[in-house]
C-alpha atoms as a PDB file:
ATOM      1  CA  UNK A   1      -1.622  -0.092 -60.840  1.00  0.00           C
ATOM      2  CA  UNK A   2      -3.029   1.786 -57.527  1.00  0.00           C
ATOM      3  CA  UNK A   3      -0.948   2.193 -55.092  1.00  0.00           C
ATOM      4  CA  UNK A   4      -1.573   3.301 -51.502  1.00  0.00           C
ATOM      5  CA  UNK A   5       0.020   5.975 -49.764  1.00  0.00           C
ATOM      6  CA  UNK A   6       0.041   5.413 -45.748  1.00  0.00           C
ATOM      7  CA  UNK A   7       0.799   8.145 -43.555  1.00  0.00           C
ATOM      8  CA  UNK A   8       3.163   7.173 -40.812  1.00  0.00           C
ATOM      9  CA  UNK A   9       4.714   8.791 -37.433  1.00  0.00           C
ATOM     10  CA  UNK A  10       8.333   9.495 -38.324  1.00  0.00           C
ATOM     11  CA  UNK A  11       9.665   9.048 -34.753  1.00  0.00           C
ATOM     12  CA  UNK A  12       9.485   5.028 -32.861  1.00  0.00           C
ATOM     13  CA  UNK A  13       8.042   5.878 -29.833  1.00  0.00           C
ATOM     14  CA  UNK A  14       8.773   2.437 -28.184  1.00  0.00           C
ATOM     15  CA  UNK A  15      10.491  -0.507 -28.686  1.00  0.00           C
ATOM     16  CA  UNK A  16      10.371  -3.530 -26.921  1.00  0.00           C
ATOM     17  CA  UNK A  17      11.988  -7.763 -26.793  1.00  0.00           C
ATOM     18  CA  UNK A  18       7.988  -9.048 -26.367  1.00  0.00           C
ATOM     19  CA  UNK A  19       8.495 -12.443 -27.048  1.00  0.00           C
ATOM     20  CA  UNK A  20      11.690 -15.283 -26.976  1.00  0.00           C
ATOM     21  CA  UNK A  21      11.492 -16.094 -30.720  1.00  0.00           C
ATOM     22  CA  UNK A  22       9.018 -13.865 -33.242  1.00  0.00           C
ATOM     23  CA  UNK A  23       6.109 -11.731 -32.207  1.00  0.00           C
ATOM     24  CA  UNK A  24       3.192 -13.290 -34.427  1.00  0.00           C
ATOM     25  CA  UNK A  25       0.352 -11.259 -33.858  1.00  0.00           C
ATOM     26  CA  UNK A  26      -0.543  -7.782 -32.497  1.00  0.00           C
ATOM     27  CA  UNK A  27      -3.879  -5.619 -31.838  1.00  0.00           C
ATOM     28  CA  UNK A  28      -4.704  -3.047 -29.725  1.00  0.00           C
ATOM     29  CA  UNK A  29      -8.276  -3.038 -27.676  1.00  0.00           C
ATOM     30  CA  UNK A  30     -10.734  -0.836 -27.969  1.00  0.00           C
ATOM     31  CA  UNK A  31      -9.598   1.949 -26.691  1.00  0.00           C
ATOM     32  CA  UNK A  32      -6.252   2.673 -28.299  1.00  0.00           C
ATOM     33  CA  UNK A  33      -4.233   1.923 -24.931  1.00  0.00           C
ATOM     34  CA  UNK A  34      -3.295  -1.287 -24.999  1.00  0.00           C
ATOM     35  CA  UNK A  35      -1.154  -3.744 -27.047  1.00  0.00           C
ATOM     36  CA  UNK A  36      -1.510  -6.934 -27.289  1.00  0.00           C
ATOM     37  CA  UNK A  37       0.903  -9.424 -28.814  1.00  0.00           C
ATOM     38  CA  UNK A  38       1.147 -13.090 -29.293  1.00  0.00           C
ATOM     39  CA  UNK A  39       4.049 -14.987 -29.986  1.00  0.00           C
ATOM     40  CA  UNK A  40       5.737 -17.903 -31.326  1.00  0.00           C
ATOM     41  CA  UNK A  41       6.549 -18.856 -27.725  1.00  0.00           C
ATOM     42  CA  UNK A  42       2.636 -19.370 -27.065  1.00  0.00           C
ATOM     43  CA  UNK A  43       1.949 -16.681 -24.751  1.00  0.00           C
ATOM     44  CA  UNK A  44      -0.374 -13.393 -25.251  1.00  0.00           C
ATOM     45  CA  UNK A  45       1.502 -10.222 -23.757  1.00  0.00           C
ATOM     46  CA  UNK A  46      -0.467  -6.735 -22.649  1.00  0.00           C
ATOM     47  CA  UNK A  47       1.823  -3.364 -23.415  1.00  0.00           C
ATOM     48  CA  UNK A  48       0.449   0.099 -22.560  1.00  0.00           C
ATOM     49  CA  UNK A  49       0.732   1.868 -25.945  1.00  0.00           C
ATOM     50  CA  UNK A  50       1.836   5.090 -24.719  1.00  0.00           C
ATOM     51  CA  UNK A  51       5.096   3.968 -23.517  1.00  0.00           C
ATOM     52  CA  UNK A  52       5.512   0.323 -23.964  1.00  0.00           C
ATOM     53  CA  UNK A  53       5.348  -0.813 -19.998  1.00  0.00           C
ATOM     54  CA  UNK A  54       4.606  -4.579 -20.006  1.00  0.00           C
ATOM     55  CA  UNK A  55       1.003  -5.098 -18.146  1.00  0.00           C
ATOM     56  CA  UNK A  56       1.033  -9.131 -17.996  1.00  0.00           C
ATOM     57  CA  UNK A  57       1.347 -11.938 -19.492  1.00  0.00           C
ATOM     58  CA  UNK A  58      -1.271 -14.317 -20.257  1.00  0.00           C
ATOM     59  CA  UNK A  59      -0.548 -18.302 -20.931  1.00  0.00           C
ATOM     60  CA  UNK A  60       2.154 -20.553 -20.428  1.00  0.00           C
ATOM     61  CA  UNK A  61       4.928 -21.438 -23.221  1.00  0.00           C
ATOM     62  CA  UNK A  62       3.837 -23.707 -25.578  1.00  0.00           C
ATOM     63  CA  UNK A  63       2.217 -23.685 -28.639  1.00  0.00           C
ATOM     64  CA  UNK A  64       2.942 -20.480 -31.496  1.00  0.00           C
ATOM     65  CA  UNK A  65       0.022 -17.874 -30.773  1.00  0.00           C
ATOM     66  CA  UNK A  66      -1.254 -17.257 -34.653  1.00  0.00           C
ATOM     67  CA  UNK A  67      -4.077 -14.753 -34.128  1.00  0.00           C
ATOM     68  CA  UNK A  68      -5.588 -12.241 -31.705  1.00  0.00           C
ATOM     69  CA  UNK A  69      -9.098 -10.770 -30.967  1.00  0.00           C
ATOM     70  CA  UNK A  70     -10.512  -8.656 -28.424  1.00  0.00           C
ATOM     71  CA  UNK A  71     -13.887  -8.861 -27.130  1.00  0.00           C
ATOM     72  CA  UNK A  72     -15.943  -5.307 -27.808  1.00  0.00           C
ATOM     73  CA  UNK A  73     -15.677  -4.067 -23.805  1.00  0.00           C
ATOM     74  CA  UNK A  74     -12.075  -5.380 -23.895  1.00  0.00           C
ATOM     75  CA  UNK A  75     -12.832  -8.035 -20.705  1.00  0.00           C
ATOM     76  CA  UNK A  76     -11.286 -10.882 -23.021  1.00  0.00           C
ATOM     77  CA  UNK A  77      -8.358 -11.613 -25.671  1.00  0.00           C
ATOM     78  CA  UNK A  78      -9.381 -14.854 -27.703  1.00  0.00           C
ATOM     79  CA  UNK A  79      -6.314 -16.294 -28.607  1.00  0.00           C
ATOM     80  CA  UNK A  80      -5.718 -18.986 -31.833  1.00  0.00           C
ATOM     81  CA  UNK A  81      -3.406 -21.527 -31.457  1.00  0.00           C
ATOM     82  CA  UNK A  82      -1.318 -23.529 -33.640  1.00  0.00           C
ATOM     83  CA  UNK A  83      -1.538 -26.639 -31.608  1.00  0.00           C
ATOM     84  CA  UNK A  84      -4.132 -28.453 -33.195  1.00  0.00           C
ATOM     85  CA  UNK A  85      -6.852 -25.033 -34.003  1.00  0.00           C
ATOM     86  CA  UNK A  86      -7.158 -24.546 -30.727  1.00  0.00           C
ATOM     87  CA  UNK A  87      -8.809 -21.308 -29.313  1.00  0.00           C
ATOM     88  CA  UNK A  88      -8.140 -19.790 -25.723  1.00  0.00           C
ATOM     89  CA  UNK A  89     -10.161 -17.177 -23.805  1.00  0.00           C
ATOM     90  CA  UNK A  90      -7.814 -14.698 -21.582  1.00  0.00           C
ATOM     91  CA  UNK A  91      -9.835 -12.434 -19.139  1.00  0.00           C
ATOM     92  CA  UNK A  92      -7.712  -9.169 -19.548  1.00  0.00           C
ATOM     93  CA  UNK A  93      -8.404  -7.567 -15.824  1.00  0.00           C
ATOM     94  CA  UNK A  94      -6.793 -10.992 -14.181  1.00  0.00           C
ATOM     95  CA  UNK A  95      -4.413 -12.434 -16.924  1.00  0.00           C
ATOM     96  CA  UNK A  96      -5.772 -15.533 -16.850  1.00  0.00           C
ATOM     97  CA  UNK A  97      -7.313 -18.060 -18.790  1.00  0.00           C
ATOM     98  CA  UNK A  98     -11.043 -18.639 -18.986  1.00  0.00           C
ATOM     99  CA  UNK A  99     -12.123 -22.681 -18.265  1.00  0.00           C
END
């Protein structure tokens, strides 16, 4: 049996309440400086990784957010749904949603 060893920091740097009910999904962009996390309360949430500072929120409550991507020049968070496979498109500059 093979079992992987993962290095860790030892120390939680930040700690946050991101989303009323459970936090479902969570990537960083690009760049390493920014968290985002979607939850079971439908919205998509930006965090500045160094200290945890909420940047926006994207979305509306509703629906659980089950998946995250960002686009490769981190202008968009893409956004699964469970309401019926739906998919939404968040421009990350404005924190809103793309039509």
């Amino acid at each position: 049996m093979n079992i992987a060893h993962i290095e860790a920091p030892c120390d939680v740097v930040w700690k946050v309440c991101a989303h009323k009910g459970e936090t479902s999904s969570a990537s960083f962009n690009r760049d390493g400086d920014i968290v985002y996390t979607g939850g079971s309360d439908g919205v998509v949430k930006g965090w500045r990784s160094k200290d945890g500072k909420e940047l926006g929120t994207m979305g509306s409550p509703g629906k659980a957010v089950t998946d995250l991507s960002i686009s490769l020049d981190n202008e968009y968070v893409l956004a699964s749904l469970i309401d019926q496979n739906k998919l939404v498109l968040y421009r990350t500059k404005t924190n809103t949603k793309m039509m």
